[in-house]
N, C-alpha and C. Protein backbone atom coordinates (compact mmCIF):
# COMPACT_ATOMS: atom_id res chain seq x y z
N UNK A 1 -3.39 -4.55 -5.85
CA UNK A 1 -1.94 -4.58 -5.82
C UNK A 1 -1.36 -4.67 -7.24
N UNK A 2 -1.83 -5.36 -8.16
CA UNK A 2 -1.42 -5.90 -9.36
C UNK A 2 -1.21 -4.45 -10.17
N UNK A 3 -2.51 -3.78 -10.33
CA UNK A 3 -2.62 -2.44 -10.89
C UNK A 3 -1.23 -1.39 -10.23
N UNK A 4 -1.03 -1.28 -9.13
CA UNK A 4 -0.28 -0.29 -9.09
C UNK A 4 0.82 -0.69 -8.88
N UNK A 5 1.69 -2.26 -9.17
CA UNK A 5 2.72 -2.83 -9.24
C UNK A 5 2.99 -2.54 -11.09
N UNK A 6 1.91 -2.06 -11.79
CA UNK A 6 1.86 -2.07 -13.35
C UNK A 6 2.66 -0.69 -13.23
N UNK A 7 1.44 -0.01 -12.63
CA UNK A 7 1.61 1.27 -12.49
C UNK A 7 3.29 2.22 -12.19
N UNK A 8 3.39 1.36 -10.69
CA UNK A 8 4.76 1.74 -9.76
C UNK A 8 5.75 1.43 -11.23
N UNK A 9 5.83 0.43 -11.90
CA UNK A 9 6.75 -0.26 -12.67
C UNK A 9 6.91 0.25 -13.92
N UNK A 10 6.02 1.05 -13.96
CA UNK A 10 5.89 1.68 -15.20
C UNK A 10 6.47 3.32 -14.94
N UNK A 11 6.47 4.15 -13.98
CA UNK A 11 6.60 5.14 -13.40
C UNK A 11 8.43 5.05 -12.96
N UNK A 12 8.99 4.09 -12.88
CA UNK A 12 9.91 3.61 -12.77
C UNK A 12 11.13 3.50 -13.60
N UNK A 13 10.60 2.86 -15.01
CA UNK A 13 11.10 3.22 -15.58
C UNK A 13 10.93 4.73 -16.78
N UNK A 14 9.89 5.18 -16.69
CA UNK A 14 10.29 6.48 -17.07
C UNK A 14 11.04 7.35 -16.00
N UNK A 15 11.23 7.25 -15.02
CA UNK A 15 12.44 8.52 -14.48
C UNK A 15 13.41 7.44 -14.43
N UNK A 16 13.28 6.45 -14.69
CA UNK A 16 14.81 6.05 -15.23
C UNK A 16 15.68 6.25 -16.68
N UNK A 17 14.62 6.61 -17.34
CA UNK A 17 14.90 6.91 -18.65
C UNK A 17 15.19 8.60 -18.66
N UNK A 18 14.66 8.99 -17.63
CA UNK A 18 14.42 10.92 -17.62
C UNK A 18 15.68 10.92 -17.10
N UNK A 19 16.51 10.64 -15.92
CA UNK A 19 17.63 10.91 -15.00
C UNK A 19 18.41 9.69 -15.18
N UNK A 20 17.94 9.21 -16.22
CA UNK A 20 19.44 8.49 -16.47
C UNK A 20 20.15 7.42 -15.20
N UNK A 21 19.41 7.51 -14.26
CA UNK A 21 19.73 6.42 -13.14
C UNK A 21 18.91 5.01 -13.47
N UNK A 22 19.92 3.97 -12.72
CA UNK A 22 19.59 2.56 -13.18
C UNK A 22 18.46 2.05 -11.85
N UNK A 23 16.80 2.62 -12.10
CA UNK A 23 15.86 2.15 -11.14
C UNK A 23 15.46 0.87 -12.21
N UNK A 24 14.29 0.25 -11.21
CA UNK A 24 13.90 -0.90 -11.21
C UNK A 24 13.06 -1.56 -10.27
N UNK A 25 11.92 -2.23 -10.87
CA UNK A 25 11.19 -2.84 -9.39
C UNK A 25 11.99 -4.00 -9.17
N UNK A 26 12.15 -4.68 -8.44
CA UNK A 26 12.73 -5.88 -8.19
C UNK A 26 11.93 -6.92 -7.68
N UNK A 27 12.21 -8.43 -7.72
CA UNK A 27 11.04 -9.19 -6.72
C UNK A 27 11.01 -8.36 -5.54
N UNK A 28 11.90 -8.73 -5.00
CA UNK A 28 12.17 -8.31 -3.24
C UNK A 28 11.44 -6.61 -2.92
N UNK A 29 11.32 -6.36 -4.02
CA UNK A 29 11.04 -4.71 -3.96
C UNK A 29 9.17 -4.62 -4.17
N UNK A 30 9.12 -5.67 -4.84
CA UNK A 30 7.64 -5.52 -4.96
C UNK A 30 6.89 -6.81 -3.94
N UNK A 31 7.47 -7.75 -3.46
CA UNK A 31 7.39 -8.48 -1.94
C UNK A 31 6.86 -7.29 -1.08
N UNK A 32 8.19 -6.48 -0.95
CA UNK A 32 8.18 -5.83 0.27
C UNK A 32 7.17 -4.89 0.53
N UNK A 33 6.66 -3.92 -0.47
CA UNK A 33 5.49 -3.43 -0.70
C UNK A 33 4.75 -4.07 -0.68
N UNK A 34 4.31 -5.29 -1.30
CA UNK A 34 3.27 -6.08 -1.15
C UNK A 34 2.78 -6.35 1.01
N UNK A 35 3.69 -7.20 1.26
CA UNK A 35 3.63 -6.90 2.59
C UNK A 35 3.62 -5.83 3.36
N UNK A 36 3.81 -4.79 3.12
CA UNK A 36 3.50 -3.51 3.74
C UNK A 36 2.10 -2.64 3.89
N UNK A 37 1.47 -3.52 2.47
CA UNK A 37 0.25 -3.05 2.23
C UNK A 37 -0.29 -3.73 3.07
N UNK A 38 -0.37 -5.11 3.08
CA UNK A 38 -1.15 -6.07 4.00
C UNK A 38 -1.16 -5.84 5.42
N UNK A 39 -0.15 -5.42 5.99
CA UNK A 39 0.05 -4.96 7.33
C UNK A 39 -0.35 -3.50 8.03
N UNK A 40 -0.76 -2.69 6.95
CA UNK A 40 -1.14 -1.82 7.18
C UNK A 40 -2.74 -1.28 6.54
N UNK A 41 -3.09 -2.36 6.20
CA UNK A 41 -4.41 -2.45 5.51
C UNK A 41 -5.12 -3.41 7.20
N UNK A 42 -4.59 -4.26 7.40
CA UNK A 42 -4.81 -4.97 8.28
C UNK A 42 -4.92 -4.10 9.86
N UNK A 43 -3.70 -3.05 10.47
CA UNK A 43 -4.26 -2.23 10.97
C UNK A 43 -5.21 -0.87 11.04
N UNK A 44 -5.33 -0.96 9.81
CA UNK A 44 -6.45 0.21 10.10
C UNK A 44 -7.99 -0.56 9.79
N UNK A 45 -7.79 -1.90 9.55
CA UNK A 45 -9.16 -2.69 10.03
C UNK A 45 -9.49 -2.62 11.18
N UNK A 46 -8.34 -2.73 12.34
CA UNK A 46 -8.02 -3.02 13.41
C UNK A 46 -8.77 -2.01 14.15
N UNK A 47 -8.21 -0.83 13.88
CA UNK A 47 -8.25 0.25 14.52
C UNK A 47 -10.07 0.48 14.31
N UNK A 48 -10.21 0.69 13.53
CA UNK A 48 -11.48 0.82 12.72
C UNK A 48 -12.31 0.16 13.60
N UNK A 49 -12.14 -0.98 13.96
CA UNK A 49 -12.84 -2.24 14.39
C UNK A 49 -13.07 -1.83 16.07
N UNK A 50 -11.84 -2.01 16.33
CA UNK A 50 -12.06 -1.57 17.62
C UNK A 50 -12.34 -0.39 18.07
N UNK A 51 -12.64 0.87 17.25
CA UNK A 51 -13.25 2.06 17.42
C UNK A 51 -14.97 1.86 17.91
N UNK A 52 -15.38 1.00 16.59
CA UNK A 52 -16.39 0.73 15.91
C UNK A 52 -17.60 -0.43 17.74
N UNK A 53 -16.45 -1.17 18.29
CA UNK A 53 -16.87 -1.87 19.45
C UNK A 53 -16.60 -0.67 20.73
N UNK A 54 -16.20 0.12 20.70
CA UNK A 54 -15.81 1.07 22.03
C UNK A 54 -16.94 2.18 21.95
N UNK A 55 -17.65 2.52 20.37
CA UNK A 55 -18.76 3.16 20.48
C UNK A 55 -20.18 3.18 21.00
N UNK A 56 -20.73 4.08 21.50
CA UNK A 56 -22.02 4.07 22.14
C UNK A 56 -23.17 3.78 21.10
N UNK A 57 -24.11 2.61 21.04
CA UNK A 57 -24.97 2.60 19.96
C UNK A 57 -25.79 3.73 19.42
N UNK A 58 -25.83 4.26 20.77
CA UNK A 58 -27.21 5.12 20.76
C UNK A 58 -26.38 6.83 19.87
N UNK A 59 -24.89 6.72 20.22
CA UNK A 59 -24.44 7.92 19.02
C UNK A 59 -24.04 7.77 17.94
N UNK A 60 -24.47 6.48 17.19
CA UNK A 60 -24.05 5.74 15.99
C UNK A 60 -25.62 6.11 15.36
N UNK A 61 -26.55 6.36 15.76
CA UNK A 61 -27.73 7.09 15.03
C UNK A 61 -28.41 8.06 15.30
């Protein structure tokens, strides 16, 4: 997360500097991503997981 909060923040302000519009990460802005990742990192464990228990052993080799 840290890396592409550098990244996002950095990307940010160059097209703010290119188009002249007033962007910005914000706390609340990098919260909210933060939690979005987690929740969706978290379902495709999910999914994954429960794929992973609904499979037949014997077509897993």
């Amino acid at each position: 997360f840290i890396p592409g909060l550098i990244v996002g923040t950095t990307i940010l302000m160059i097209m703010g500097k290119i188009t002249t519009l007033p962007l910005g990460m914000t706390p609340s802005m990098a919260v909210t991503v933060f939690l979005g990742t987690i929740v969706f990192s978290a379902l495709s464990g999910a999914i994954a997981t429960r794929r992973l228990a609904a499979a037949d052993p014997a077509d897993l080799f």
